[in-house]
C-alpha atoms as a PDB file:
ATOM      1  CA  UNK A   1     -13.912  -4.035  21.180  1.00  0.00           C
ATOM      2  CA  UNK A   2     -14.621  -2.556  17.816  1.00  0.00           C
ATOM      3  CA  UNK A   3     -11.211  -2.304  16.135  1.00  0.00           C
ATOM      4  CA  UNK A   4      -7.632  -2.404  16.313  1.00  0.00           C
ATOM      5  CA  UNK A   5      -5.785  -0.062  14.845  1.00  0.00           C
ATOM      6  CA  UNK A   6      -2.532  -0.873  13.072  1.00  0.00           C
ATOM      7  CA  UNK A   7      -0.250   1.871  11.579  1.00  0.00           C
ATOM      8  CA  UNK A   8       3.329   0.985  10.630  1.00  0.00           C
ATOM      9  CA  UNK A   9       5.784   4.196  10.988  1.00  0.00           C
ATOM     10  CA  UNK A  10       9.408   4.480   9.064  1.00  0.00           C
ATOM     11  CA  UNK A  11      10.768   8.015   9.324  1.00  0.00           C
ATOM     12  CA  UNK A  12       7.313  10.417   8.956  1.00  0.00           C
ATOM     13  CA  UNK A  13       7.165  11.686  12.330  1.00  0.00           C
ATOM     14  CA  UNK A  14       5.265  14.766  11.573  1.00  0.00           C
ATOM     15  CA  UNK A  15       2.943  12.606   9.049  1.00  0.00           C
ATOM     16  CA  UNK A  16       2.246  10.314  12.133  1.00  0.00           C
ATOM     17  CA  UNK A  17       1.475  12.897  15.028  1.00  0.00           C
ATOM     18  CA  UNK A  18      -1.264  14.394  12.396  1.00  0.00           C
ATOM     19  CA  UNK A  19      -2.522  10.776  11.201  1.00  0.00           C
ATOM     20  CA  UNK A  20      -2.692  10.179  15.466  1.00  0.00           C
ATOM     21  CA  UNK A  21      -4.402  13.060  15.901  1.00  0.00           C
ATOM     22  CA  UNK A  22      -6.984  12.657  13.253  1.00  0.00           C
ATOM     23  CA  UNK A  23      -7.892   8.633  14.634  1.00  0.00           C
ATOM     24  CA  UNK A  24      -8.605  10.424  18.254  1.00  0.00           C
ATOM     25  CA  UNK A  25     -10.527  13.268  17.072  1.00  0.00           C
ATOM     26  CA  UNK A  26     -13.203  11.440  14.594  1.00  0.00           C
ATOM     27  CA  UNK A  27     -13.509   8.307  15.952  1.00  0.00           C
ATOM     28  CA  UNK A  28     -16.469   8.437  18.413  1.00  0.00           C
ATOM     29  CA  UNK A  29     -18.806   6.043  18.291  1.00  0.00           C
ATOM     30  CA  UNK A  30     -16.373   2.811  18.118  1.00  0.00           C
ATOM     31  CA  UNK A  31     -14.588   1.108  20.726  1.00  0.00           C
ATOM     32  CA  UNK A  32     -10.762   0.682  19.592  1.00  0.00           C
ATOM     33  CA  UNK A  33      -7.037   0.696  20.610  1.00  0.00           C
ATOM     34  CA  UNK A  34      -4.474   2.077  18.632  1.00  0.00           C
ATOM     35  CA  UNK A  35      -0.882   0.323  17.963  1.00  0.00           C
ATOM     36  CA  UNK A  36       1.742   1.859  16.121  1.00  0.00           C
ATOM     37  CA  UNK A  37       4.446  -0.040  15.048  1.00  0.00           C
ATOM     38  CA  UNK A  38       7.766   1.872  14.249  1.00  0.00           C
ATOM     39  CA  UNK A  39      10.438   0.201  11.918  1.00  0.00           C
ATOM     40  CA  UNK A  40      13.748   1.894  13.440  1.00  0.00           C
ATOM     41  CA  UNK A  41      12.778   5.369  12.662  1.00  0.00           C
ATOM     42  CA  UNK A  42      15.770   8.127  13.393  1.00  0.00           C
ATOM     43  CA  UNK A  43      13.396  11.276  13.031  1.00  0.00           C
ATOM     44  CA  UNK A  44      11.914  10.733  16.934  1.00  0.00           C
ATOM     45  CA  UNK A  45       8.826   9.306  15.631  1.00  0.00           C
ATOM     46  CA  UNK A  46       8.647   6.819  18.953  1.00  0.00           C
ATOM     47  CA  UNK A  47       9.714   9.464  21.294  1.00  0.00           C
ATOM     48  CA  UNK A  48       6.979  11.814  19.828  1.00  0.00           C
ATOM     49  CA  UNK A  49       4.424   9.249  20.169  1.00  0.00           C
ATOM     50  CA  UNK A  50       5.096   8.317  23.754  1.00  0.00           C
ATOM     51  CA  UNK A  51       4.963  11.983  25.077  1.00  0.00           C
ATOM     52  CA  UNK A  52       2.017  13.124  22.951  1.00  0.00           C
ATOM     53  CA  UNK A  53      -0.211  10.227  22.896  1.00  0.00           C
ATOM     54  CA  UNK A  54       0.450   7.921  26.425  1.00  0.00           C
ATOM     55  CA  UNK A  55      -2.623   6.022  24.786  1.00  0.00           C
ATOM     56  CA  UNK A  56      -0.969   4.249  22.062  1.00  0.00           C
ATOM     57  CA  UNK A  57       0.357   0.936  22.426  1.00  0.00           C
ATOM     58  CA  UNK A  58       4.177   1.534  21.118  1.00  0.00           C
ATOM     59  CA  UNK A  59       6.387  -0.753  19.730  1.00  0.00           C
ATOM     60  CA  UNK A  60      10.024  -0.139  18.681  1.00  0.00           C
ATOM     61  CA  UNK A  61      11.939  -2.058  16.002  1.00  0.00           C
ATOM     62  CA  UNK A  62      15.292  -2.148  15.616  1.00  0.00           C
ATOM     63  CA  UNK A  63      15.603  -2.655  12.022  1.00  0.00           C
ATOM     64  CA  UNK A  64      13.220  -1.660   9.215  1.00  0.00           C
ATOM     65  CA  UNK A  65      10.894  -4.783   9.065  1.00  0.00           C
ATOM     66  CA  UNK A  66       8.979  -3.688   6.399  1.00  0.00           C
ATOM     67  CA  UNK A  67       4.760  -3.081   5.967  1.00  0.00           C
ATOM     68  CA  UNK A  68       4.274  -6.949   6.184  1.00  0.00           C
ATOM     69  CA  UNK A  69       6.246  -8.024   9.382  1.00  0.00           C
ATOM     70  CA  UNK A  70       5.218  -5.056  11.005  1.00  0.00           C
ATOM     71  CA  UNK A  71       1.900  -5.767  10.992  1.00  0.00           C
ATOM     72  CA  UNK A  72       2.322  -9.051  12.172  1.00  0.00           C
ATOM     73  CA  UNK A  73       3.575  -8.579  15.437  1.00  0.00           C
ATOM     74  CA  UNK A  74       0.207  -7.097  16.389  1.00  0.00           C
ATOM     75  CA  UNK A  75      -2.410  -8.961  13.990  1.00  0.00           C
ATOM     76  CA  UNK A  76      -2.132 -12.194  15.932  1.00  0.00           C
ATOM     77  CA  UNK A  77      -2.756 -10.970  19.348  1.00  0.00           C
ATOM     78  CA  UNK A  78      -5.621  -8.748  18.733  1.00  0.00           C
ATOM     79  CA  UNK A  79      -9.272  -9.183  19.905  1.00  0.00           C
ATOM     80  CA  UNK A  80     -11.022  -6.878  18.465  1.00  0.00           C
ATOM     81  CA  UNK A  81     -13.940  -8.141  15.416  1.00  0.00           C
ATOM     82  CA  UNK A  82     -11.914  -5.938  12.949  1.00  0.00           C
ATOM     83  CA  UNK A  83      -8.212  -4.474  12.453  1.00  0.00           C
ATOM     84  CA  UNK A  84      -7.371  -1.503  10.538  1.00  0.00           C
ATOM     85  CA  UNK A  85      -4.148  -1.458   8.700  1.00  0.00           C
ATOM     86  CA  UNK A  86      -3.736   2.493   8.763  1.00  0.00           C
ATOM     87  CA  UNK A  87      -0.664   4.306   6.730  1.00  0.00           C
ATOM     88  CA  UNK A  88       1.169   6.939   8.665  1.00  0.00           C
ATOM     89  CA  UNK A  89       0.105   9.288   5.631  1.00  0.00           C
ATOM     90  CA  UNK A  90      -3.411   9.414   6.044  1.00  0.00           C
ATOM     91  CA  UNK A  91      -5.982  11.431   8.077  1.00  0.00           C
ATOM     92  CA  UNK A  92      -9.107   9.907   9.099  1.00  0.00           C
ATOM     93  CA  UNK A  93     -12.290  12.066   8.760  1.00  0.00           C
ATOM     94  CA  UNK A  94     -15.514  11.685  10.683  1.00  0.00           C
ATOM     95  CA  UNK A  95     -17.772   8.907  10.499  1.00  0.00           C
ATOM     96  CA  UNK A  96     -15.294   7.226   7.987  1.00  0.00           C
ATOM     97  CA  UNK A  97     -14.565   4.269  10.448  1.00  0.00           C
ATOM     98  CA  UNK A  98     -17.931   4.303  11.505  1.00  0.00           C
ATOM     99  CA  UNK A  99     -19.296   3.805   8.231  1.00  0.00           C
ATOM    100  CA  UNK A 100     -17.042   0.572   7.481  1.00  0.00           C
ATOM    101  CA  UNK A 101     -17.727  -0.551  10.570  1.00  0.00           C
ATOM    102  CA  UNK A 102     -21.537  -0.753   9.346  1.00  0.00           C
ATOM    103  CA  UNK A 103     -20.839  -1.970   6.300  1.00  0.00           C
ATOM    104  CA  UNK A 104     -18.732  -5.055   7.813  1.00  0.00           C
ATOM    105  CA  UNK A 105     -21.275  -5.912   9.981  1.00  0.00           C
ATOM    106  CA  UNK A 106     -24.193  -5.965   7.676  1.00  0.00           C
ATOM    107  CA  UNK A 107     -21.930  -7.340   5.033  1.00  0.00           C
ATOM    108  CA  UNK A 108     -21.189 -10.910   6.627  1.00  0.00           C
ATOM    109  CA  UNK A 109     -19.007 -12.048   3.580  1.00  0.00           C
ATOM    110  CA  UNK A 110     -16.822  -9.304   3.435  1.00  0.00           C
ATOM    111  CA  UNK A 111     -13.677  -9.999   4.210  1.00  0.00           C
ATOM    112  CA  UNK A 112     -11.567  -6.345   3.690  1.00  0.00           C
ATOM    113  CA  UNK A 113     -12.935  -3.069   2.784  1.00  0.00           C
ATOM    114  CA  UNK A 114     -11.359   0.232   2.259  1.00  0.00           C
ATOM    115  CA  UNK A 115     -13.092   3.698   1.632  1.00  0.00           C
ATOM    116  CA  UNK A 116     -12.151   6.131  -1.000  1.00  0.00           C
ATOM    117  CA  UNK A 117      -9.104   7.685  -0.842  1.00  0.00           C
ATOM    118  CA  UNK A 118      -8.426  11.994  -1.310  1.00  0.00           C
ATOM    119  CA  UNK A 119      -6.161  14.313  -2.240  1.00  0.00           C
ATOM    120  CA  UNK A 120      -4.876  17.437  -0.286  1.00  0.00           C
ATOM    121  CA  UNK A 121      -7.697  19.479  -2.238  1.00  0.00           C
ATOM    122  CA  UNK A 122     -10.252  16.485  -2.077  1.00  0.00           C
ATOM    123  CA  UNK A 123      -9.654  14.929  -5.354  1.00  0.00           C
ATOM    124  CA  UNK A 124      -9.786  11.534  -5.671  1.00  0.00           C
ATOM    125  CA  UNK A 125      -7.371   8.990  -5.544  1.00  0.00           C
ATOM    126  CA  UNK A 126      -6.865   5.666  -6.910  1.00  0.00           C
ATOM    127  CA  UNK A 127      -8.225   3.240  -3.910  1.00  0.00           C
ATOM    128  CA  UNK A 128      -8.525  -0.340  -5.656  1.00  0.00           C
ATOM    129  CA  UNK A 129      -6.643  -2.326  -8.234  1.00  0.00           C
ATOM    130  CA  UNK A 130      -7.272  -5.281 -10.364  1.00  0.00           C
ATOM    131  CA  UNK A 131      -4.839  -8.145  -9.470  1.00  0.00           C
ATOM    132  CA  UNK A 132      -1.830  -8.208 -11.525  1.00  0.00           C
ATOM    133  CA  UNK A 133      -1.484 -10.000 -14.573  1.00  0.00           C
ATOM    134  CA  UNK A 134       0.619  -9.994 -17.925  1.00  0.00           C
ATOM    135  CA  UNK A 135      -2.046  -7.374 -19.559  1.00  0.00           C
ATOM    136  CA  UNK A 136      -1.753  -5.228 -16.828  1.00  0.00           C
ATOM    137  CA  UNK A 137       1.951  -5.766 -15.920  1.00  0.00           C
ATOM    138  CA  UNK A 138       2.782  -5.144 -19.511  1.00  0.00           C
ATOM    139  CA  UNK A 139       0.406  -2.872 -21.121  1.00  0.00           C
ATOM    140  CA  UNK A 140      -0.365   0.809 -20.418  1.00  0.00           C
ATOM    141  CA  UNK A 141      -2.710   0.331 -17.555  1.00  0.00           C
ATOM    142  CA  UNK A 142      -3.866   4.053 -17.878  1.00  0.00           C
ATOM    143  CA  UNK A 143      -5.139   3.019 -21.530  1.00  0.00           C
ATOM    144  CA  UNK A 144      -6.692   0.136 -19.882  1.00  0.00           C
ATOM    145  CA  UNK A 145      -8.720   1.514 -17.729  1.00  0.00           C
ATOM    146  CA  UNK A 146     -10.233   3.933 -20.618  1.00  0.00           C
ATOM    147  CA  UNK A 147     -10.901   1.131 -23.097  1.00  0.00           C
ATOM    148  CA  UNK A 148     -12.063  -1.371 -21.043  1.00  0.00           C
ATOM    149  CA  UNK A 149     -13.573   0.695 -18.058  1.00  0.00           C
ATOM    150  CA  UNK A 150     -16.030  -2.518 -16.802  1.00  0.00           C
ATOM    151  CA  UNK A 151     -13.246  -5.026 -16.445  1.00  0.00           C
ATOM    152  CA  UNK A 152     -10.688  -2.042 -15.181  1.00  0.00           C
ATOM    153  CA  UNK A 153     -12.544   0.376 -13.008  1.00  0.00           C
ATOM    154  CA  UNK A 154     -11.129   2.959 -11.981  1.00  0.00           C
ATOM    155  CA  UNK A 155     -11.512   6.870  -9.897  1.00  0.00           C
ATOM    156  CA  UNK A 156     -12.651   8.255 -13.142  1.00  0.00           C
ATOM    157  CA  UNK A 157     -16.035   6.747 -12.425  1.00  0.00           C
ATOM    158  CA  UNK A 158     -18.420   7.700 -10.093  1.00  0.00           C
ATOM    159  CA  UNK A 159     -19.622   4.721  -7.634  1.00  0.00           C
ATOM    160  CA  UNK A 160     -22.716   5.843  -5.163  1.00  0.00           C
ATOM    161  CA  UNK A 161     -22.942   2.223  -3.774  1.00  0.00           C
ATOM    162  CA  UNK A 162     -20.157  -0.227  -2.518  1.00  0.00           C
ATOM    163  CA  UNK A 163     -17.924  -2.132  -5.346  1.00  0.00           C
ATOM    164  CA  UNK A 164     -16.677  -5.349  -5.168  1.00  0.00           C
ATOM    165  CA  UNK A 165     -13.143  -4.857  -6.509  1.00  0.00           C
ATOM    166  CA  UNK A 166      -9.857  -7.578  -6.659  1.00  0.00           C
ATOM    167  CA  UNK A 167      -7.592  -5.598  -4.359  1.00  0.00           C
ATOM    168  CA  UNK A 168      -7.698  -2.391  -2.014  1.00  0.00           C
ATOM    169  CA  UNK A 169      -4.808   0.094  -1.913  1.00  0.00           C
ATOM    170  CA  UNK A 170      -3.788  -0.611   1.428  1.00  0.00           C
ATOM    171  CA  UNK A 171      -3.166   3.016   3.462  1.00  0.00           C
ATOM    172  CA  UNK A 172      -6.498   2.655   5.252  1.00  0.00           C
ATOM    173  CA  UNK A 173      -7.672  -1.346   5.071  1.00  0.00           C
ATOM    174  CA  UNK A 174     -10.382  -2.609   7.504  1.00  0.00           C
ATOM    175  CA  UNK A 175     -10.096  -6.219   8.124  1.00  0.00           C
ATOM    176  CA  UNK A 176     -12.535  -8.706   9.538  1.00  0.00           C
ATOM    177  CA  UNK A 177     -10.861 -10.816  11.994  1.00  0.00           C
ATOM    178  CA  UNK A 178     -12.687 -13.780  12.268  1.00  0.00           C
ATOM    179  CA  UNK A 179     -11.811 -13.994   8.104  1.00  0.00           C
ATOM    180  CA  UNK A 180      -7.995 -13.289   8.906  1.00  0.00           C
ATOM    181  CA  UNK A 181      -7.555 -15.709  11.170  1.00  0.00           C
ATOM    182  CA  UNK A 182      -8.894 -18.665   8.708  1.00  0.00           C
ATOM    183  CA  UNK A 183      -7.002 -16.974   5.766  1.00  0.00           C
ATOM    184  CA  UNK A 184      -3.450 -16.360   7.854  1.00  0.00           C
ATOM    185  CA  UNK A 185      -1.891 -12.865   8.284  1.00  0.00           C
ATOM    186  CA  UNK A 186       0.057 -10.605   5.705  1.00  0.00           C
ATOM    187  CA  UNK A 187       2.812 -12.667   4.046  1.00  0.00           C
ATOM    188  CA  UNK A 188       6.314 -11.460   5.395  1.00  0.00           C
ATOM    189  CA  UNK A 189       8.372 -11.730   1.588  1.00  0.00           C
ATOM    190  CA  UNK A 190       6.781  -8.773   0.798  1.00  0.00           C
ATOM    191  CA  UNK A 191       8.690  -6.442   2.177  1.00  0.00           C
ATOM    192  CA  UNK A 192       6.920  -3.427   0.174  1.00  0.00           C
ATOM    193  CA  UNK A 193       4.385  -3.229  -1.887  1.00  0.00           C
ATOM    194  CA  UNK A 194       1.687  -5.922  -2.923  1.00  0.00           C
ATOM    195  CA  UNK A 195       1.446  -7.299   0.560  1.00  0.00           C
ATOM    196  CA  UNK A 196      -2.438  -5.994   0.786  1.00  0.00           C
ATOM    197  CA  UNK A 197      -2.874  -7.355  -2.847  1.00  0.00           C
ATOM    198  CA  UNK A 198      -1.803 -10.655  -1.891  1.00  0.00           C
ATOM    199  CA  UNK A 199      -3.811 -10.662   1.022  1.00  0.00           C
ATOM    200  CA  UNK A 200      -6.894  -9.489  -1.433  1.00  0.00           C
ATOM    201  CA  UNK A 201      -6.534 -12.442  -3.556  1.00  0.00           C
ATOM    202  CA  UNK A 202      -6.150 -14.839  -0.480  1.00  0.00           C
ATOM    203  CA  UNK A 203      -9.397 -13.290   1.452  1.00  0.00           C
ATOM    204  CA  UNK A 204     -10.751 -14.212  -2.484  1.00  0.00           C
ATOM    205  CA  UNK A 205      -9.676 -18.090  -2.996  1.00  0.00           C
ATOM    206  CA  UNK A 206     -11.713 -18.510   0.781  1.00  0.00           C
ATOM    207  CA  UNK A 207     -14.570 -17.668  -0.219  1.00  0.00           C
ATOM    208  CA  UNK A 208     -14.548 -13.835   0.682  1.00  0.00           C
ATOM    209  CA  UNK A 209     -15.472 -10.696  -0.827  1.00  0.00           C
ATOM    210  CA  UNK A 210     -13.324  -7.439  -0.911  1.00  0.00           C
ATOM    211  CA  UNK A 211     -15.044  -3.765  -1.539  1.00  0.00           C
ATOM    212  CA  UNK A 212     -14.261  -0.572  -1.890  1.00  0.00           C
ATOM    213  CA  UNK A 213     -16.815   1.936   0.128  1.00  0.00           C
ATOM    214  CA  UNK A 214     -17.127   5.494  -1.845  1.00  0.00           C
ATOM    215  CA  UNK A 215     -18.934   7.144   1.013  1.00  0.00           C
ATOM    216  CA  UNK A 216     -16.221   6.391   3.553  1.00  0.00           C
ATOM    217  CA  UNK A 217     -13.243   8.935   2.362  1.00  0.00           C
ATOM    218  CA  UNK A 218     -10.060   9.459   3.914  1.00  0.00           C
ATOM    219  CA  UNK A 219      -7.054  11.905   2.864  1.00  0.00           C
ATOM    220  CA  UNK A 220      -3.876   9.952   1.992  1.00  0.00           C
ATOM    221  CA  UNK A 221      -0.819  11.863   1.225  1.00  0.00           C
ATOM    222  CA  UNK A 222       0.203   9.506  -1.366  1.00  0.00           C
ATOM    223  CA  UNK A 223       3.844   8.696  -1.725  1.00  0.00           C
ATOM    224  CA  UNK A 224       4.825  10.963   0.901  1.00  0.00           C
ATOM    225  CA  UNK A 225       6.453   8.931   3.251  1.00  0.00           C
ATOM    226  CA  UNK A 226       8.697   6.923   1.258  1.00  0.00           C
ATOM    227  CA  UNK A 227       8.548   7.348  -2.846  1.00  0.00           C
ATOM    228  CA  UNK A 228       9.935  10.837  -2.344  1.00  0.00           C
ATOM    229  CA  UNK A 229      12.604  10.378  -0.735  1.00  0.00           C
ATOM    230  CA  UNK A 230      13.686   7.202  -2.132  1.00  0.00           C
ATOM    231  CA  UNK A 231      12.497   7.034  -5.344  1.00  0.00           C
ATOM    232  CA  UNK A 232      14.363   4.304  -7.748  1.00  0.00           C
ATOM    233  CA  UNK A 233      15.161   2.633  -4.316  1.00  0.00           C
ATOM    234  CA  UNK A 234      10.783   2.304  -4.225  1.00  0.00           C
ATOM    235  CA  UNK A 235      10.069   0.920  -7.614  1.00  0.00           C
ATOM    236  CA  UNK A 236      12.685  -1.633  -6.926  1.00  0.00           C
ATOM    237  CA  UNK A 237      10.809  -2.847  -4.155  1.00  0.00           C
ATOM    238  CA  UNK A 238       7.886  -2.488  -6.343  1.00  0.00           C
ATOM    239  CA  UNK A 239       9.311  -4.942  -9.087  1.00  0.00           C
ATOM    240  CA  UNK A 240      10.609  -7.700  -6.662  1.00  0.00           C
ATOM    241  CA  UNK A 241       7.204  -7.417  -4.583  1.00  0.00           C
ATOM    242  CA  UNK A 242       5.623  -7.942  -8.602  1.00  0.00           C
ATOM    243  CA  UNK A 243       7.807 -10.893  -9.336  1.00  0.00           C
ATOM    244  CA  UNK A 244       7.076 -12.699  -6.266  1.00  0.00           C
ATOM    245  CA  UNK A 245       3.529 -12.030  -6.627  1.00  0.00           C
ATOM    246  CA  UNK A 246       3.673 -13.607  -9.945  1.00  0.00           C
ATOM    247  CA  UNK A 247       5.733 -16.695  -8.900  1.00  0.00           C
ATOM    248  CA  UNK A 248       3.685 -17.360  -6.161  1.00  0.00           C
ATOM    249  CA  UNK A 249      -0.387 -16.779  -7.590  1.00  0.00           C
ATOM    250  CA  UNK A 250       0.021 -16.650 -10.967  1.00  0.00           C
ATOM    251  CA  UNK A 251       1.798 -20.290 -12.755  1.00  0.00           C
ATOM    252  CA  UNK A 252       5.460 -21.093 -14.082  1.00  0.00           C
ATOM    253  CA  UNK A 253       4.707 -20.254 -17.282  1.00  0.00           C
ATOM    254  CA  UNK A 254       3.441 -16.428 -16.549  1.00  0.00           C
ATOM    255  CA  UNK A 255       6.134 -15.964 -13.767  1.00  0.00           C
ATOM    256  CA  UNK A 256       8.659 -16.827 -16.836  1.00  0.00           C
ATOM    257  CA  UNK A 257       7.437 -14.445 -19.661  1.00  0.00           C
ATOM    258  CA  UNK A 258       6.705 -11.997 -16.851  1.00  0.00           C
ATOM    259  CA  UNK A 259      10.513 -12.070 -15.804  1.00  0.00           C
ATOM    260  CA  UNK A 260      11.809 -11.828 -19.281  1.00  0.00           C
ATOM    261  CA  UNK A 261       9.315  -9.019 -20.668  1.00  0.00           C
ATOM    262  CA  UNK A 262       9.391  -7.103 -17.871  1.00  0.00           C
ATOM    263  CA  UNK A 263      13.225  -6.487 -18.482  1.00  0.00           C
ATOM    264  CA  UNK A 264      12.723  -5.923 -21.679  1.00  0.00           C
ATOM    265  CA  UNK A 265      10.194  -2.965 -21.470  1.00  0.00           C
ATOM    266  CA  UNK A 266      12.535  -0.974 -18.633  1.00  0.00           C
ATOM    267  CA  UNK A 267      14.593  -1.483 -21.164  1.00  0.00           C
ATOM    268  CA  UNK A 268      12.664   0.285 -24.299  1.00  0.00           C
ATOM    269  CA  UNK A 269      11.426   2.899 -21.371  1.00  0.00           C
ATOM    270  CA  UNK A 270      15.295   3.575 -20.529  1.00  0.00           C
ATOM    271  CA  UNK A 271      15.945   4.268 -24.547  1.00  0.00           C
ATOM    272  CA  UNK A 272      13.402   6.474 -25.079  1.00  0.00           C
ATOM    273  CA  UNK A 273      13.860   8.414 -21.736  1.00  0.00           C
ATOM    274  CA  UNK A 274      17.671   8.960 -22.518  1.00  0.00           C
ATOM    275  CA  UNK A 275      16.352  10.046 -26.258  1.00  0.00           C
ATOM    276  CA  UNK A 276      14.118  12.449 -24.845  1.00  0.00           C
ATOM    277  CA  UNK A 277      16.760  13.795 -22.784  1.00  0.00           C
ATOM    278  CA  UNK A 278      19.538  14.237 -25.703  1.00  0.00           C
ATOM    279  CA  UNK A 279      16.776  15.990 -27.766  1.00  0.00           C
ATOM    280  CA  UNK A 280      15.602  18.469 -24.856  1.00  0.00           C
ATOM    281  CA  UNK A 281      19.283  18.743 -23.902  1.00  0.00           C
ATOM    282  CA  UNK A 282      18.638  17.572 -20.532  1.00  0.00           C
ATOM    283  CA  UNK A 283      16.791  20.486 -19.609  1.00  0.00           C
ATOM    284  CA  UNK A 284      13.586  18.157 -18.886  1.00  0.00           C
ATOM    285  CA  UNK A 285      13.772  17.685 -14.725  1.00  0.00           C
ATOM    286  CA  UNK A 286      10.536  15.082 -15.257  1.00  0.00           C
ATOM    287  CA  UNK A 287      12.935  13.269 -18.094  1.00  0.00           C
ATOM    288  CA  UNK A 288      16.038  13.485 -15.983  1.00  0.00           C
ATOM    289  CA  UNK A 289      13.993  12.031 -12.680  1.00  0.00           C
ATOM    290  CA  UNK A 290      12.528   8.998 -14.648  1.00  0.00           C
ATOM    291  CA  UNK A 291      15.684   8.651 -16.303  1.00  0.00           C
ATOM    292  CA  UNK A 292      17.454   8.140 -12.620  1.00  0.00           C
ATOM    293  CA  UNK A 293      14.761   5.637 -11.650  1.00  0.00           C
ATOM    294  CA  UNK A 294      15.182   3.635 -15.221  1.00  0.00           C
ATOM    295  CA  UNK A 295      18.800   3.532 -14.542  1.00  0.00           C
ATOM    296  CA  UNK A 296      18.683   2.270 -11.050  1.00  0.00           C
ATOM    297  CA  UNK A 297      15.854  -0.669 -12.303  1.00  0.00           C
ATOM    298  CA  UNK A 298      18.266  -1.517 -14.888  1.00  0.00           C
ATOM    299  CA  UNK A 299      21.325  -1.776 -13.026  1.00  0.00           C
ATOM    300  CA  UNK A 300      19.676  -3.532 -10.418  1.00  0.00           C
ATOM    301  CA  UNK A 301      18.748  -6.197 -13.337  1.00  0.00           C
ATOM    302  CA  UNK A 302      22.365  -6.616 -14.279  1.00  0.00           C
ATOM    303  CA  UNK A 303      23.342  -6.991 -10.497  1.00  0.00           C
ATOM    304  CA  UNK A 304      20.630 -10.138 -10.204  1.00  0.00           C
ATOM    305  CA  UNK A 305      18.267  -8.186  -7.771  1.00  0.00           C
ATOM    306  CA  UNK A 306      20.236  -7.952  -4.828  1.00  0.00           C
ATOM    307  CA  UNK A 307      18.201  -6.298  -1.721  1.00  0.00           C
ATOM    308  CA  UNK A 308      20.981  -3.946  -1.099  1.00  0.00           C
ATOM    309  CA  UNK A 309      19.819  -1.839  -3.719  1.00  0.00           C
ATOM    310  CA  UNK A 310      16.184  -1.211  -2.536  1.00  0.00           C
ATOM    311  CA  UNK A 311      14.993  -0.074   0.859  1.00  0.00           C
ATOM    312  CA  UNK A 312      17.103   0.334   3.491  1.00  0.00           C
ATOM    313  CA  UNK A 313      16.658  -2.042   6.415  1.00  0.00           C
ATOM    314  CA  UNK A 314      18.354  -0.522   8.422  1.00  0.00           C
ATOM    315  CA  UNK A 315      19.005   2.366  10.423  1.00  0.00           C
ATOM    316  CA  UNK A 316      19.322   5.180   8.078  1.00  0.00           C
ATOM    317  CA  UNK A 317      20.670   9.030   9.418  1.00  0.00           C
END
C-alpha cells in the first residue's frame, strides 16, 4: 500500500465530511487507507463519519489529545511506504497525492514533503517556514522575508521546481516511513503547534531532506478549525509550543533570552494596542481583537503558563 492517511478531527464536522470527500474523489491512482482520529469532538464529527464513510478506520478519543498524540496512535502501526498527516481543513485536488507520491519515490532522500497550499479563491498560502530562531522569534518576520528573500523564502516568490525548505506547514504533510521509523514519531509535548517543525528539524539532523512541491496544491482553510473560535486560547498554545521548541533544539543560552524577550515584546505590543485603542476610541474591532489576544498572553505570563488557560482538553459543549 501506497499511503496512510492520517487526519486528526476536534470539533469541524462539516470541515471533515468535505476534506473526506475530497481524499475519495481525487485519489485514483494510489493504493491507501484512510484513519481519522477524533479528539472528543461534541459536534457529531464520529457519528458523521461512521454513517457516511463505512471506509474509514475511526477512532474515538475521549479527551482532546492534541495534533501530536493523535497522530501517534496510528503512525506506529501503519504499513504503508508513506503517511499523510492531513488537516480536517483541507481539500485535496486531483493528482496532488499522486504527484508527491512521484516525487518521494524518485527523491530517495526525502524525508517529508508538502505541496503548496491555497486559498478559497486560489491564492496562495504560506506552506513552509524557516526553523525558529531569536531573529525570527523576535523580529518582524514579514520584513524578513522582504529584505532577505534567499535566506527567508517565502509565497511571494514564484518556485516552478521543488524547494528544499527547513519546515513544512503541516495541514497536508507526506511522510516517508521507512525515514520515520529511524527518526521516531511526532513528539507528544507539543500539544499544538510546532509539532511538524520539530519533526522537520529531526528528519534534518538524520541526514534527510524536507521540500516543498509547488505543483502539488491543495486548498487549506487556514485557521478555520480552531484560531477562530479560540483565538488568545491558540496563540497561547503557540507560545508554549515556541518555548519548548527553543529549550529543547536551540541551547540554554537562546532558550533564556528567548523567555525573557519574548515577554517583553507582548508587552510593548499590549501598549501600543491599548494606545491605538484610546486614540480611535475603541471603535477599531481589528485593535479591540488583538487587544483581547495581548491581554490573555499577558495574563497568562503573570499566571506562570498554566495549561488551563490554552486549549481545552477536554470535552467542550
Amino acid at each position: 500500500m501506497e499511503l496512510s492517511i492520517i487526519i486528526v478531527n476536534w470539533n469541524t464536522r462539516e470541515l471533515l465530511l468535505n476534506c473526506l470527500h475530497s481524499v475519495f474523489n481525487c485519489i485514483e491512482n494510489l493504493s491507501y487507507e484512510v484513519f481519522v482520529v477524533d479528539n472528543a469532538s461534541v459536534d457529531g464529527s464520529a457519528e458523521a463519519v461512521q454513517q457516511n464513510f463505512p471506509r474509514v478506520k475511526l477512532i474515538v478519543n475521549q479527551e482532546n489529545k492534541g495534533f501530536a498524540k493523535a497522530n501517534n496512535q496510528v503512525l506506529p502501526s501503519i504499513s504503508s511506504r508513506y503517511a499523510v498527516l492531513l488537516n480536517s481543513d483541507t481539500r485535496v485536488t486531483k493528482g496532488a497525492m499522486e504527484s508527491m507520491v512521484s516525487f518521494m519515490d524518485n527523491t530517495l532522500t526525502a524525508g517529508i514533503v508538502a505541496p503548496q497550499y491555497l486559498n478559497e479563491d486560489g491564492s496562495k498560502q504560506n506552506s513552509f517556514a524557516n526553523f525558529p530562531g531569536l531573529i525570527s522569534e523576535l523580529i518582524n518576520r514579514s520584513l524578513l522575508k522582504i529584505i532577505f528573500p534567499k535566506k527567508y523564502p517565502s509565497k511571494r516568490q514564484n518556485f516552478n521546481a521543488p524547494l528544499r525548505v527547513d519546515s513544512v506547514i503541516g495541514a497536508c504533510m507526506m511522510v516517508r516511513t521507512e525515514a520515520m521509523q529511524k527518526v521516531g514519531y511526532m513528539d507528544e509535548n507539543y500539544f499544538f503547534f510546532l509539532d511538524e517543525t520539530d519533526w522537520c528539524y529531526r528528519m534534518w539532523q538524520a541526514g534527510y531532506e524536507v521540500f516543498h512541491l509547488p505543483q502539488a496544491q491543495i486548498y487549506h482553510i487556514h485557521g478555520a478549525a480552531t484560531k477562530k473560535k479560540f483565538p488568545a486560547r491558540t496563540w497561547i498554545e503557540y507560545y508554549r509550543s515556541s518555548y519548548y521548541f527553543f529549550k529543547k533544539n536551540r541551547g540554554f543560552l537562546s532558550w533564556i533570552c528567548f523567555r525573557i524577550f519574548r515577554p517583553v515584546r507582548l508587552s510593548i505590543d499590549l501598549l501600543l494596542t491599548s494606545a491605538g485603542l484610546i486614540l480611535t476610541l475603541g471603535k477599531s474591532q481589528r485593535l479591540r481583537s488583538k487587544w483581547r489576544v495581548y491581554s490573555w498572553l499577558f495574563l497568562w505570563h503573570l499566571m506562570l503558563c498554566p495549561n488551563s488557560m490554552g486549549l481545552p482538553r477536554s470535552k467542550q459543549k
